[in-house]
PDB file of N, CA and C in Angstrom:
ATOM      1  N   UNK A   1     -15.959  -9.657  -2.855  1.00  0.00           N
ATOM      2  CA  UNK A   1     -15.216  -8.546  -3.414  1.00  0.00           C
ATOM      3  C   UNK A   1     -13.914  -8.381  -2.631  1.00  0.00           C
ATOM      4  N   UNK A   2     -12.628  -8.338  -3.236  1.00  0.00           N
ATOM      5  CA  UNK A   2     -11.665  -7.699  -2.675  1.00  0.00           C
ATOM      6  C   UNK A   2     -11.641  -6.763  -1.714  1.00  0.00           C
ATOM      7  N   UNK A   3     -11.156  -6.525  -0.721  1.00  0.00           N
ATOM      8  CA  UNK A   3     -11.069  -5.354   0.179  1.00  0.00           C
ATOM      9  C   UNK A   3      -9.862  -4.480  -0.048  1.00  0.00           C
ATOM     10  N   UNK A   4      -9.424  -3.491  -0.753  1.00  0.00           N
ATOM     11  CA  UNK A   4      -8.142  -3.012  -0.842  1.00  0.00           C
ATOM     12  C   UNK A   4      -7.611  -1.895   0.204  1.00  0.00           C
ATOM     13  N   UNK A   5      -6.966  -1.627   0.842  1.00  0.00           N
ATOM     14  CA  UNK A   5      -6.324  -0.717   2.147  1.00  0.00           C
ATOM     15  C   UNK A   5      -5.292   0.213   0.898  1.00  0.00           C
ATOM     16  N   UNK A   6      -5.501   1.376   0.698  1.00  0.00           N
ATOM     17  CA  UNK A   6      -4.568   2.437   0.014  1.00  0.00           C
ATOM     18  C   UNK A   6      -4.057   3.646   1.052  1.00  0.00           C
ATOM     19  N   UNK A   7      -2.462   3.672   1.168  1.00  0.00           N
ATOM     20  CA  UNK A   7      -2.052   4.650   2.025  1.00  0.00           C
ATOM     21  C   UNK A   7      -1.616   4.839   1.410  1.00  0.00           C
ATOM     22  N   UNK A   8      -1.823   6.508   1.224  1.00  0.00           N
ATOM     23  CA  UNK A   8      -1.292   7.412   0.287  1.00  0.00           C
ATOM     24  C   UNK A   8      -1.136   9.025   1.453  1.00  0.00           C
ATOM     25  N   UNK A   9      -0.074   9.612   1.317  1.00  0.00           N
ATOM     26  CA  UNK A   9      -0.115  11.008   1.709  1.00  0.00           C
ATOM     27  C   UNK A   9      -0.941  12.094   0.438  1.00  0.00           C
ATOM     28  N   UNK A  10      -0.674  12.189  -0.465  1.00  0.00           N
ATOM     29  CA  UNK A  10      -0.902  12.999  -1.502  1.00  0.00           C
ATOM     30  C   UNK A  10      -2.600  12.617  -2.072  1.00  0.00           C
ATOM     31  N   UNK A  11      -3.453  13.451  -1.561  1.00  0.00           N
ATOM     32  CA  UNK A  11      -5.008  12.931  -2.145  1.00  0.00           C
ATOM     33  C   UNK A  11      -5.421  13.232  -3.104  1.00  0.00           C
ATOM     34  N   UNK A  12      -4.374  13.155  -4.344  1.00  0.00           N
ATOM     35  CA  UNK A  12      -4.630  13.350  -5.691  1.00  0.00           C
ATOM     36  C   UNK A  12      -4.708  11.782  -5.842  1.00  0.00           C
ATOM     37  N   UNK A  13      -3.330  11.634  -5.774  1.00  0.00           N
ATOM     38  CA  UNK A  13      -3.093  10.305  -5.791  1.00  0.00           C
ATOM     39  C   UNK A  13      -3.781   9.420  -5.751  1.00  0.00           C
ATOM     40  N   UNK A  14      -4.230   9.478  -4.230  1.00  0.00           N
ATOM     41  CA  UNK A  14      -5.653   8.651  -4.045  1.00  0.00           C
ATOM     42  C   UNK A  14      -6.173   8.345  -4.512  1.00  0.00           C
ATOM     43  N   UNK A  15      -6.707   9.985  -4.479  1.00  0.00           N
ATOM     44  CA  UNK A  15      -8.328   8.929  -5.951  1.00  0.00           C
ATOM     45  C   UNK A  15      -7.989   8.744  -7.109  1.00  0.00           C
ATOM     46  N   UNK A  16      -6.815   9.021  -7.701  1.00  0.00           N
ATOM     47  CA  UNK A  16      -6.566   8.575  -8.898  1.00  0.00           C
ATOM     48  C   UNK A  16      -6.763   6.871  -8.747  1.00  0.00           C
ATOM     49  N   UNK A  17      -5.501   6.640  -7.947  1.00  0.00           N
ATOM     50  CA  UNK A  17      -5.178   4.735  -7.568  1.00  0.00           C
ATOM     51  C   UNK A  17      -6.532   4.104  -6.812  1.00  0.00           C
ATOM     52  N   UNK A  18      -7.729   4.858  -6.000  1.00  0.00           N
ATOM     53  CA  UNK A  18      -8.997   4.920  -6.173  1.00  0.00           C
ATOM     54  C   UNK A  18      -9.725   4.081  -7.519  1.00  0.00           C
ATOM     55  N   UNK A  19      -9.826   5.497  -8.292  1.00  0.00           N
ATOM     56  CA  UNK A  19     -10.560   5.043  -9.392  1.00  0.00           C
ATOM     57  C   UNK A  19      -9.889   4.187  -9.998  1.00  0.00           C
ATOM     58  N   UNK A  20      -8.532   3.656 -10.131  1.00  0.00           N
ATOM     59  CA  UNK A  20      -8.196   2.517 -10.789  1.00  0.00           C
ATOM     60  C   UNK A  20      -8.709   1.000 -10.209  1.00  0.00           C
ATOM     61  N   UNK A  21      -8.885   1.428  -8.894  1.00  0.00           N
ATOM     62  CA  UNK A  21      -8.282  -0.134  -8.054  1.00  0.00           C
ATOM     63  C   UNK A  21     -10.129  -0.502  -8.410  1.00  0.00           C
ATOM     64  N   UNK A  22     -10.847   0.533  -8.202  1.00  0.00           N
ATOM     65  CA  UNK A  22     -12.130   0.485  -8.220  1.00  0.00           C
ATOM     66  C   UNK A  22     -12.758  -0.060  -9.157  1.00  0.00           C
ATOM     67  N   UNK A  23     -12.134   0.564 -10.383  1.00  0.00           N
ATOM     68  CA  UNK A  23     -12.428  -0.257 -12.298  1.00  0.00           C
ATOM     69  C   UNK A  23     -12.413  -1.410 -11.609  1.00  0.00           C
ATOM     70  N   UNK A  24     -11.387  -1.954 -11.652  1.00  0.00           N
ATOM     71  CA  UNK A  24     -10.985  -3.557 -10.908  1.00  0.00           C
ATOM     72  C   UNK A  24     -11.481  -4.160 -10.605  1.00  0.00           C
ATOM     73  N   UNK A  25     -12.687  -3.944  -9.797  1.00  0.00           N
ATOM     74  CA  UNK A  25     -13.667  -4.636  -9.029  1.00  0.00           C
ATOM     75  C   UNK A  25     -13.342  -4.797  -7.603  1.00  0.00           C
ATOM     76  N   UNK A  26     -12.234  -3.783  -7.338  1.00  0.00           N
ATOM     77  CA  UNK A  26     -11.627  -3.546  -5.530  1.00  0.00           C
ATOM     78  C   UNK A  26     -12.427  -2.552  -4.689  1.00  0.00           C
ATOM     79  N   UNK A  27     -12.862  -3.268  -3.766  1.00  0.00           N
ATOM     80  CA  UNK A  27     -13.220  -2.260  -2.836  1.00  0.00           C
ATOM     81  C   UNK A  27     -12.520  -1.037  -2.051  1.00  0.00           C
ATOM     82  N   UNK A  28     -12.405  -0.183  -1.836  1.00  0.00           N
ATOM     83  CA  UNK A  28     -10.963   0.207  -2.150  1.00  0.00           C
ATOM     84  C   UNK A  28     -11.368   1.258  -0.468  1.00  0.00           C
ATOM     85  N   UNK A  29     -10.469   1.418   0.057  1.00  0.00           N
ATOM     86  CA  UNK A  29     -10.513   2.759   1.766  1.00  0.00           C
ATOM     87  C   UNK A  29      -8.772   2.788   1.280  1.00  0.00           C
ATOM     88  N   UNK A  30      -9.643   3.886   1.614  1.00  0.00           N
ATOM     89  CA  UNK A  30      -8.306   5.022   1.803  1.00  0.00           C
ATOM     90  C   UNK A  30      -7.817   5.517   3.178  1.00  0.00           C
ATOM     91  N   UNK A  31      -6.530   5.886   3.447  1.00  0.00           N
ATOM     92  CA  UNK A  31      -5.583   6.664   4.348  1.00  0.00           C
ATOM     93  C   UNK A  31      -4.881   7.403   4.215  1.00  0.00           C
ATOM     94  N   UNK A  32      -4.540   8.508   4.885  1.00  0.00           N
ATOM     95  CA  UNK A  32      -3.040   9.114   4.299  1.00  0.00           C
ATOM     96  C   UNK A  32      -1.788   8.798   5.120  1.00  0.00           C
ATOM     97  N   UNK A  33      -1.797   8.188   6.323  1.00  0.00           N
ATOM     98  CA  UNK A  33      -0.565   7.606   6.832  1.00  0.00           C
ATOM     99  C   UNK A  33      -0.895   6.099   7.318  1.00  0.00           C
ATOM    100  N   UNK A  34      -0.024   5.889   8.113  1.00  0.00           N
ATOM    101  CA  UNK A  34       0.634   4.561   8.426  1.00  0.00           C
ATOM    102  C   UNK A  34      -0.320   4.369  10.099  1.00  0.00           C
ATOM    103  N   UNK A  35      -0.492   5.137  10.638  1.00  0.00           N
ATOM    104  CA  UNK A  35      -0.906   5.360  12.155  1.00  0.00           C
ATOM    105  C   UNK A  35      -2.913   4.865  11.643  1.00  0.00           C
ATOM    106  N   UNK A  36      -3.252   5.691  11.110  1.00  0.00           N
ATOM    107  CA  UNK A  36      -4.637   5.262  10.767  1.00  0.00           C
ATOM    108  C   UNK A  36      -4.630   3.915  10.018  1.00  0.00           C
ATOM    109  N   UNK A  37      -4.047   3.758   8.949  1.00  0.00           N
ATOM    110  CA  UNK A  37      -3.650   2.508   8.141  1.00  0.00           C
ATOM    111  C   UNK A  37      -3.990   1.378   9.472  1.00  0.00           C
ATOM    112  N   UNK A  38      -3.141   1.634  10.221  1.00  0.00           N
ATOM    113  CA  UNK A  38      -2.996   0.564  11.291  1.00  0.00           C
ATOM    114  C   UNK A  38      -4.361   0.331  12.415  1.00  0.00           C
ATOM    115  N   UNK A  39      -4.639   1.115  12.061  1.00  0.00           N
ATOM    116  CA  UNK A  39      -6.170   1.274  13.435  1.00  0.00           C
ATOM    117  C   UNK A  39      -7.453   0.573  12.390  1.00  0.00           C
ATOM    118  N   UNK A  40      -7.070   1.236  10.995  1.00  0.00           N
ATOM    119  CA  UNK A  40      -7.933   0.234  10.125  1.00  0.00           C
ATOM    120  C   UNK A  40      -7.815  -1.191   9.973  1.00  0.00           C
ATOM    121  N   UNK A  41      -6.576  -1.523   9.625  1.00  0.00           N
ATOM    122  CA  UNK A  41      -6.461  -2.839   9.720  1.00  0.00           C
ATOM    123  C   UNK A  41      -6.544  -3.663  11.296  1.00  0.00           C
ATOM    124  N   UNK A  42      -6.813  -3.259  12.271  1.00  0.00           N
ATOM    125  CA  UNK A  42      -7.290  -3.464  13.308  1.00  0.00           C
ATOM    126  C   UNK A  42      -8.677  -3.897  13.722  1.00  0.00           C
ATOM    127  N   UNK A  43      -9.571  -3.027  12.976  1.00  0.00           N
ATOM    128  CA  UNK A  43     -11.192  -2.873  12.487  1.00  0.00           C
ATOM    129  C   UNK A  43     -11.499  -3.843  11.738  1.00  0.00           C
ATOM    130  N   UNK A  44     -10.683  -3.628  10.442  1.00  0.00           N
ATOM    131  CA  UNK A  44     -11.225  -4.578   9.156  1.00  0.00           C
ATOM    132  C   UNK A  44     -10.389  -5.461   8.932  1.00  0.00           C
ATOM    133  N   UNK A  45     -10.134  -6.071   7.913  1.00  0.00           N
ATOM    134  CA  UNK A  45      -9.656  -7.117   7.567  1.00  0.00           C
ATOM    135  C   UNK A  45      -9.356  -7.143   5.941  1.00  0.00           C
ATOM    136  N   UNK A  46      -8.049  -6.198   5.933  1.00  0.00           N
ATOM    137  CA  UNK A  46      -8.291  -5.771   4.229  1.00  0.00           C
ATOM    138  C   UNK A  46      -7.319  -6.974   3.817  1.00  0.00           C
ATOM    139  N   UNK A  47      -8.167  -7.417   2.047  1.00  0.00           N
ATOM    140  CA  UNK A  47      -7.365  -8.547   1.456  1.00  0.00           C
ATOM    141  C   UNK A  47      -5.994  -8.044   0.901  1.00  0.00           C
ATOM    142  N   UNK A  48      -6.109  -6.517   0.414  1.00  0.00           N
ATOM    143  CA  UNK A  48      -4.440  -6.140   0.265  1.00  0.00           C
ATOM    144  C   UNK A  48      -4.552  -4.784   0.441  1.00  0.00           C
ATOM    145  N   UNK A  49      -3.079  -4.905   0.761  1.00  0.00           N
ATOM    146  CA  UNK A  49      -2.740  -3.147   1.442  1.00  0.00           C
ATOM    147  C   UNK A  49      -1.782  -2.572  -0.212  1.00  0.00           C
ATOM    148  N   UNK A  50      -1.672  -1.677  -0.242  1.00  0.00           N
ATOM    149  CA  UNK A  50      -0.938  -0.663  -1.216  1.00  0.00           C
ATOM    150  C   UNK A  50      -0.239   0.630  -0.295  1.00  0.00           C
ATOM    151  N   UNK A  51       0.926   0.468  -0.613  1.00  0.00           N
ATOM    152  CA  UNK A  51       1.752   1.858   0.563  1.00  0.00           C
ATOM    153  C   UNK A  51       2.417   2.898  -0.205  1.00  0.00           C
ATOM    154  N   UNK A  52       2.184   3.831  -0.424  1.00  0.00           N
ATOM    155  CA  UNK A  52       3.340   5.065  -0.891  1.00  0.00           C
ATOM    156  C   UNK A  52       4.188   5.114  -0.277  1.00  0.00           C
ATOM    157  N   UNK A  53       5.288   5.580  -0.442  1.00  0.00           N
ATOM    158  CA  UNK A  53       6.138   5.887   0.276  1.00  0.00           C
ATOM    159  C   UNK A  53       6.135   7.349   0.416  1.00  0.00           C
ATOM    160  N   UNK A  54       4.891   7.938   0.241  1.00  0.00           N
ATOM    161  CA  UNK A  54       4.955   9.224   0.094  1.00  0.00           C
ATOM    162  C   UNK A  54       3.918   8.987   1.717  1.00  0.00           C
ATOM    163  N   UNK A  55       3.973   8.068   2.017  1.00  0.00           N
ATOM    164  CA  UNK A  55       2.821   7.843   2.956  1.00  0.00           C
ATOM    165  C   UNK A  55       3.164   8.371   4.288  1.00  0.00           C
ATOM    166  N   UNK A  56       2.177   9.324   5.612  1.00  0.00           N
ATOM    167  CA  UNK A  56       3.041  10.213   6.653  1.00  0.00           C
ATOM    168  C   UNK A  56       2.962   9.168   7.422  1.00  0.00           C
ATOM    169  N   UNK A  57       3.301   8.963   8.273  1.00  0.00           N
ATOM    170  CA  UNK A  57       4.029   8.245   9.711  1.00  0.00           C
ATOM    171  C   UNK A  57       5.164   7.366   9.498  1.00  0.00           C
ATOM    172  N   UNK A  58       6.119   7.520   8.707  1.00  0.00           N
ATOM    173  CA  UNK A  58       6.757   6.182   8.529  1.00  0.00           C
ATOM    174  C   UNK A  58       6.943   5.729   7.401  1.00  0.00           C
ATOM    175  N   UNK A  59       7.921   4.744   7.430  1.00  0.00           N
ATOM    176  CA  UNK A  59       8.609   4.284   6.137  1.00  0.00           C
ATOM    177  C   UNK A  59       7.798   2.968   5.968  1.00  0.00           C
ATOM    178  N   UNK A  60       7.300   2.973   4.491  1.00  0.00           N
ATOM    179  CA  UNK A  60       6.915   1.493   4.106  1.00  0.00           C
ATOM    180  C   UNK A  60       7.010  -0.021   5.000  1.00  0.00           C
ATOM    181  N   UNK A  61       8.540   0.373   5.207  1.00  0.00           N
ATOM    182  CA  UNK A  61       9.060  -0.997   5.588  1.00  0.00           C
ATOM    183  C   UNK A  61       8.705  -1.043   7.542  1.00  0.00           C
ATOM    184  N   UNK A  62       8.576   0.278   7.833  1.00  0.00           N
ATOM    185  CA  UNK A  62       7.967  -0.027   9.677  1.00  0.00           C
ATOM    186  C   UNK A  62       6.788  -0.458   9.805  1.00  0.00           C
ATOM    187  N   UNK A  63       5.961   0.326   8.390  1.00  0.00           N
ATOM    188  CA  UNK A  63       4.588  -0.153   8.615  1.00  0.00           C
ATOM    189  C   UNK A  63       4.176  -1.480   8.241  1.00  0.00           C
ATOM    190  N   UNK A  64       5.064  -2.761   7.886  1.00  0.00           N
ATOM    191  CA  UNK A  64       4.783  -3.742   7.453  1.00  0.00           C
ATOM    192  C   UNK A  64       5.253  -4.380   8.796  1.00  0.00           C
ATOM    193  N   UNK A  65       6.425  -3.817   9.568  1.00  0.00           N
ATOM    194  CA  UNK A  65       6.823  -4.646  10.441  1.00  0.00           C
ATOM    195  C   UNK A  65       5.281  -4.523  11.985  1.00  0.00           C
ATOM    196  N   UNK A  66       4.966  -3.327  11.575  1.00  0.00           N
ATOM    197  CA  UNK A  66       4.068  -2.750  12.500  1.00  0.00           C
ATOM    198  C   UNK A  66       2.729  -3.623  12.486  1.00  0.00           C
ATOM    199  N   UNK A  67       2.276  -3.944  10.896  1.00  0.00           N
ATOM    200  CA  UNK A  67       0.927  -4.727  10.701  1.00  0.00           C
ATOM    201  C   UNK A  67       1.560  -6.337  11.075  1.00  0.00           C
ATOM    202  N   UNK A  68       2.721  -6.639  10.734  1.00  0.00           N
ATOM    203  CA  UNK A  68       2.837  -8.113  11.256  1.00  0.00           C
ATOM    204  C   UNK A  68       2.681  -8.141  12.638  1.00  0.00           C
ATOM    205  N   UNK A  69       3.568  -7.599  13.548  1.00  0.00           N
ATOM    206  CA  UNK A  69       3.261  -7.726  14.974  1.00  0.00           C
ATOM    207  C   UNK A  69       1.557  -7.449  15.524  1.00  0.00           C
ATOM    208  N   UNK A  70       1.216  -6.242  14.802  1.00  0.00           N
ATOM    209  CA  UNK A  70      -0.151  -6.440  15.426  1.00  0.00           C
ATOM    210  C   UNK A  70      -1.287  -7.892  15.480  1.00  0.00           C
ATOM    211  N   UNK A  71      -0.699  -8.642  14.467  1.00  0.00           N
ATOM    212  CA  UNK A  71      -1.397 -10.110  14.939  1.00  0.00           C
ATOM    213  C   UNK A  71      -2.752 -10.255  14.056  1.00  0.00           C
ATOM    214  N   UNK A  72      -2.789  -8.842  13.782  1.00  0.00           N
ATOM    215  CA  UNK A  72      -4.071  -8.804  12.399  1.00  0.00           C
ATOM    216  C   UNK A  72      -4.031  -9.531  10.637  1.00  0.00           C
ATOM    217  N   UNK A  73      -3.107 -10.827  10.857  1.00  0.00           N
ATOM    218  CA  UNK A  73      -3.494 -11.309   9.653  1.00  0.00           C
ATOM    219  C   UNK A  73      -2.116 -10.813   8.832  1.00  0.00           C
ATOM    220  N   UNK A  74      -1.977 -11.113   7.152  1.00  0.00           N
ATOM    221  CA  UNK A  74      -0.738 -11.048   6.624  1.00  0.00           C
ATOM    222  C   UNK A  74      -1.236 -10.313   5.491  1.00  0.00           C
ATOM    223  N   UNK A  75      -2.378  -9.749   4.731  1.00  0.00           N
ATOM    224  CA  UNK A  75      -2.644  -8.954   3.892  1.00  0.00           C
ATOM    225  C   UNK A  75      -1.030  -8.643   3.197  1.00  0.00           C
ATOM    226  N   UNK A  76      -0.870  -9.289   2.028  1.00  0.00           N
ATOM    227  CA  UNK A  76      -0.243  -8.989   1.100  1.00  0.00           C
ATOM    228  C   UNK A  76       0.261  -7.387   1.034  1.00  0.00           C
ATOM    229  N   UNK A  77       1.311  -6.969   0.904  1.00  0.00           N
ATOM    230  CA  UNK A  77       1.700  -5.393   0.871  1.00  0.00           C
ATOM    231  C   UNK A  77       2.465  -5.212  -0.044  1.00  0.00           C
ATOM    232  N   UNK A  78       1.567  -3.975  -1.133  1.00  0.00           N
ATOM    233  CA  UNK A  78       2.460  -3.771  -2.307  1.00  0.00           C
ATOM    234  C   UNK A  78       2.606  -1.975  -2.129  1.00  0.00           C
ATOM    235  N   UNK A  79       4.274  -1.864  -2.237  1.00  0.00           N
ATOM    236  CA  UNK A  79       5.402  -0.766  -2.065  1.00  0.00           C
ATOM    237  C   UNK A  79       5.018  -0.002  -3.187  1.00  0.00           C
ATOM    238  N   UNK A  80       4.710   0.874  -3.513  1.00  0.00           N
ATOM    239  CA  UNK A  80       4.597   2.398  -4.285  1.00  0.00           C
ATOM    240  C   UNK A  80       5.354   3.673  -4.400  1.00  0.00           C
ATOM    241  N   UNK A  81       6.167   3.061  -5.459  1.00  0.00           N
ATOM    242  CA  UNK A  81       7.123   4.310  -5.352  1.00  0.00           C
ATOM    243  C   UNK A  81       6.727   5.168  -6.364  1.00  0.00           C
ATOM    244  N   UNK A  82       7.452   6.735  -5.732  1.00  0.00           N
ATOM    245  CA  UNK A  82       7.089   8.176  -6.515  1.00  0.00           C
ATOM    246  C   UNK A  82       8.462   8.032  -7.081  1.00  0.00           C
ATOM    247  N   UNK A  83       9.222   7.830  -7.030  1.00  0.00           N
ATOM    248  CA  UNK A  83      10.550   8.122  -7.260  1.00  0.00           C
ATOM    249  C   UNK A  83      11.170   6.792  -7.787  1.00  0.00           C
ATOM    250  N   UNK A  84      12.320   7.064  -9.146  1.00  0.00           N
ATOM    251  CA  UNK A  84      12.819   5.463  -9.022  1.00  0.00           C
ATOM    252  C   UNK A  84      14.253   4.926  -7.932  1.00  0.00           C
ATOM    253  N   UNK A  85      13.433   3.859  -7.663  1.00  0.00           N
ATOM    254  CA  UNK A  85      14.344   3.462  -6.575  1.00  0.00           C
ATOM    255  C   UNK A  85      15.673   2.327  -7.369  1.00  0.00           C
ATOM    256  N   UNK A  86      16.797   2.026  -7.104  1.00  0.00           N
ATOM    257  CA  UNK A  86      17.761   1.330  -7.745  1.00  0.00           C
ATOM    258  C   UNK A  86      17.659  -0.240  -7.376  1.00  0.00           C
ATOM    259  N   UNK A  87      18.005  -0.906  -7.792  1.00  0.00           N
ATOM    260  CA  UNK A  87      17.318  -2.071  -8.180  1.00  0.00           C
ATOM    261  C   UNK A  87      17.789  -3.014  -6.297  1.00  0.00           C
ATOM    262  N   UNK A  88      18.853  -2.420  -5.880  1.00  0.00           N
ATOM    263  CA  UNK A  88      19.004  -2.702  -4.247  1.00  0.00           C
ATOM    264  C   UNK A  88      17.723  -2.316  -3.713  1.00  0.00           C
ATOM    265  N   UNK A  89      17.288  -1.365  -3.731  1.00  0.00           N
ATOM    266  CA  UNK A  89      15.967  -0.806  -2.771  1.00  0.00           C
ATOM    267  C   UNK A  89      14.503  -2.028  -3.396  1.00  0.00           C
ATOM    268  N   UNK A  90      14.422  -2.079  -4.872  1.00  0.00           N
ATOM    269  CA  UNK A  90      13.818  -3.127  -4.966  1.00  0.00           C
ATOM    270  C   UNK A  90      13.929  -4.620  -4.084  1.00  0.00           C
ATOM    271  N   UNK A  91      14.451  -5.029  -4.175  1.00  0.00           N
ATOM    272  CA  UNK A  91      15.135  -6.364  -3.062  1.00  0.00           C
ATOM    273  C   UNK A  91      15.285  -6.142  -1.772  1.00  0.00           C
ATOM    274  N   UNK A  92      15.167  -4.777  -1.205  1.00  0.00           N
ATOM    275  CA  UNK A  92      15.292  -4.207  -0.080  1.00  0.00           C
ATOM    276  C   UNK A  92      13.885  -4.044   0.513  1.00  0.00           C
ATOM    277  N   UNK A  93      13.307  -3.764  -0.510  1.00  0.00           N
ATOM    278  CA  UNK A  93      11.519  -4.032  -0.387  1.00  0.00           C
ATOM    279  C   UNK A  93      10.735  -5.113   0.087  1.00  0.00           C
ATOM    280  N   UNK A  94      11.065  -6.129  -0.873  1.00  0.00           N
ATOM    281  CA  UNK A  94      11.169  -7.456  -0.738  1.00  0.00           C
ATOM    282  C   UNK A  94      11.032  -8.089   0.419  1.00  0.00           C
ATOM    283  N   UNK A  95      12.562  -7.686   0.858  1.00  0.00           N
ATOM    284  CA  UNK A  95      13.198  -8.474   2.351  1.00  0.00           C
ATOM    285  C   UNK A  95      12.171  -7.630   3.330  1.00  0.00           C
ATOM    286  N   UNK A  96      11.698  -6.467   3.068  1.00  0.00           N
ATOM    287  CA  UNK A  96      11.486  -5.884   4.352  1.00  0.00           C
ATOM    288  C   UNK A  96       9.825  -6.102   4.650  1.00  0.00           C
ATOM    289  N   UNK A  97       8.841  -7.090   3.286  1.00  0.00           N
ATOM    290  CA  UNK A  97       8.068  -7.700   3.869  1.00  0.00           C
ATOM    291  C   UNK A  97       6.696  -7.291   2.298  1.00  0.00           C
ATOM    292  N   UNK A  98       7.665  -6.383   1.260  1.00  0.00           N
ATOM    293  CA  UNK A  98       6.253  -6.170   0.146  1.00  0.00           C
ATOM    294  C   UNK A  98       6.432  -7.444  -0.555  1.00  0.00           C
ATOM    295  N   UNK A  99       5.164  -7.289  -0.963  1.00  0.00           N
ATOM    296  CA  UNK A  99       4.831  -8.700  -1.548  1.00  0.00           C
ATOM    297  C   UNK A  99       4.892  -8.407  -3.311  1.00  0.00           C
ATOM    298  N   UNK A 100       4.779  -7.068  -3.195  1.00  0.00           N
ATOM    299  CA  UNK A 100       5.878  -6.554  -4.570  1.00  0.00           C
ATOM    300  C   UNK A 100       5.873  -5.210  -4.660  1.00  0.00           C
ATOM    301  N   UNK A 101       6.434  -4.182  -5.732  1.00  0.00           N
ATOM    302  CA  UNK A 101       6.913  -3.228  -5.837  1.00  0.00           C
ATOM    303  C   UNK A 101       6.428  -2.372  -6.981  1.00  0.00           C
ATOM    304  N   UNK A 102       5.393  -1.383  -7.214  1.00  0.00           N
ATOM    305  CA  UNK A 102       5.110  -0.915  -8.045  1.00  0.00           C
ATOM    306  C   UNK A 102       5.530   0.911  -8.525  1.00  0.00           C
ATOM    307  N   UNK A 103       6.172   1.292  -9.761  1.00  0.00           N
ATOM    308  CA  UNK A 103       6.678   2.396  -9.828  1.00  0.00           C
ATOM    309  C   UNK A 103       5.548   2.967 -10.673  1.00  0.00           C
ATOM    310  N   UNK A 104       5.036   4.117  -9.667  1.00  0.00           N
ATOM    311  CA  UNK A 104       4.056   5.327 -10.069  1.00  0.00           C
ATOM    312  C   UNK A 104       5.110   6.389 -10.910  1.00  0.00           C
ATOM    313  N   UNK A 105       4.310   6.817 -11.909  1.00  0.00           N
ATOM    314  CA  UNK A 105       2.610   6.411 -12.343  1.00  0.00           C
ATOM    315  C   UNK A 105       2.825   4.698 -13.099  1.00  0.00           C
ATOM    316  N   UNK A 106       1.588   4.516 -13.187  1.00  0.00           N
ATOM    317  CA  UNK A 106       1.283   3.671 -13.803  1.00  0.00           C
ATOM    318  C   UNK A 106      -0.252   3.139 -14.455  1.00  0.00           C
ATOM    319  N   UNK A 107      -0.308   2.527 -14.900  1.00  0.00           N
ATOM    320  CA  UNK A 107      -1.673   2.818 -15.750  1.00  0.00           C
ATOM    321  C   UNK A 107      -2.881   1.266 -14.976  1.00  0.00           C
ATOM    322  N   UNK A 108      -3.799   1.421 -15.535  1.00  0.00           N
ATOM    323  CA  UNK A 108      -4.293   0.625 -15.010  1.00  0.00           C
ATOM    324  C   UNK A 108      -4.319  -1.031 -15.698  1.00  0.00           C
ATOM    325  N   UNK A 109      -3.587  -1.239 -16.675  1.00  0.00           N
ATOM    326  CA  UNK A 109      -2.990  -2.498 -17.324  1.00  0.00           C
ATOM    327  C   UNK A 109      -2.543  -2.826 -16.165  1.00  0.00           C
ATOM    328  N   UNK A 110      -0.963  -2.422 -15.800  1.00  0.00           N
ATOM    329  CA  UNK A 110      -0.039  -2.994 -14.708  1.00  0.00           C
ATOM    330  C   UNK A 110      -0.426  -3.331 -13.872  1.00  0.00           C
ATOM    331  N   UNK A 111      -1.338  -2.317 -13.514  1.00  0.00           N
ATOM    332  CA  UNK A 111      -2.033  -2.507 -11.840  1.00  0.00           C
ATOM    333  C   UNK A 111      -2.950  -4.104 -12.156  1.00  0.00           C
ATOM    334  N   UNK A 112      -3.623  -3.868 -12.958  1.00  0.00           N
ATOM    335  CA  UNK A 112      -4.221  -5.171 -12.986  1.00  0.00           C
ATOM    336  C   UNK A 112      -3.346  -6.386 -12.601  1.00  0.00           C
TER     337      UNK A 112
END
C-alpha cells in the first residue's frame, strides 16, 4: 500500500484530502506543519508527501529543502495551493523541488 504524508494547517482540509487519498487505496497520516512533517518522515518512510501551503512552519519550498538534507530518502512532493498562483510560481515550484503542483479544491478524478 502506498504510504501518503499530508501537511495541511486547516483540519477540514485534511480529512477532506484524507478521505480522498484514502478512496485511492493511500494510506494516508496527517500533519498540520512542516516541523512534525519532518520528525515523521524521520520515523517512517512515506512513498509521497502532499504540502499546503497553508501548511504552519514554513514555506513549501524550505520544507522540501529541509526533507532533502535530512538524508531520509526523496519521497516525491506534491505543492497544494489554496490560492491561484501565476504560472512563474508554478515553475517556481518545480525548481524548488515539487514533483508537481496541485490547485485546491479539486475533486478526486485529478487527484487520482
Amino acid at each position: 500500500m502506498t504510504r501518503c504524508l499530508l501537511i495541511d494547517e486547516d483540519s477540514r482540509g485534511r480529512q477532506y484530502l484524507e478521505q480522498m487519498l484514502s478512496g485511492l487505496g493511500l494510506e494516508t497520516s496527517l500533519t498540520a506543519g512542516t516541523d512534525d512533517a519532518l520528525r515523521f518522515c524521520n520515523d517512517n518512510s512515506p512513498d509521497i508527501v502532499m504540502v499546503s501551503t497553508r501548511a504552519s512552519g514554513g514555506a513549501p519550498k524550505e520544507f522540501v529543502k529541509r526533507l532533502r538534507l535530512s538524508g531520509r530518502g526523496k519521497p516525491p512532493v506534491v505543492f497544494l495551493y489554496a490560492e491561484t498562483p501565476d504560472t512563474e510560481m508554478f515553475g517556481q515550484s518545480i525548481l524548488e523541488g515539487a514533483a508537481d503542483v496541485l490547485m485546491m479544491p479539486f475533486d478526486r478524478d485529478l487527484l487520482h
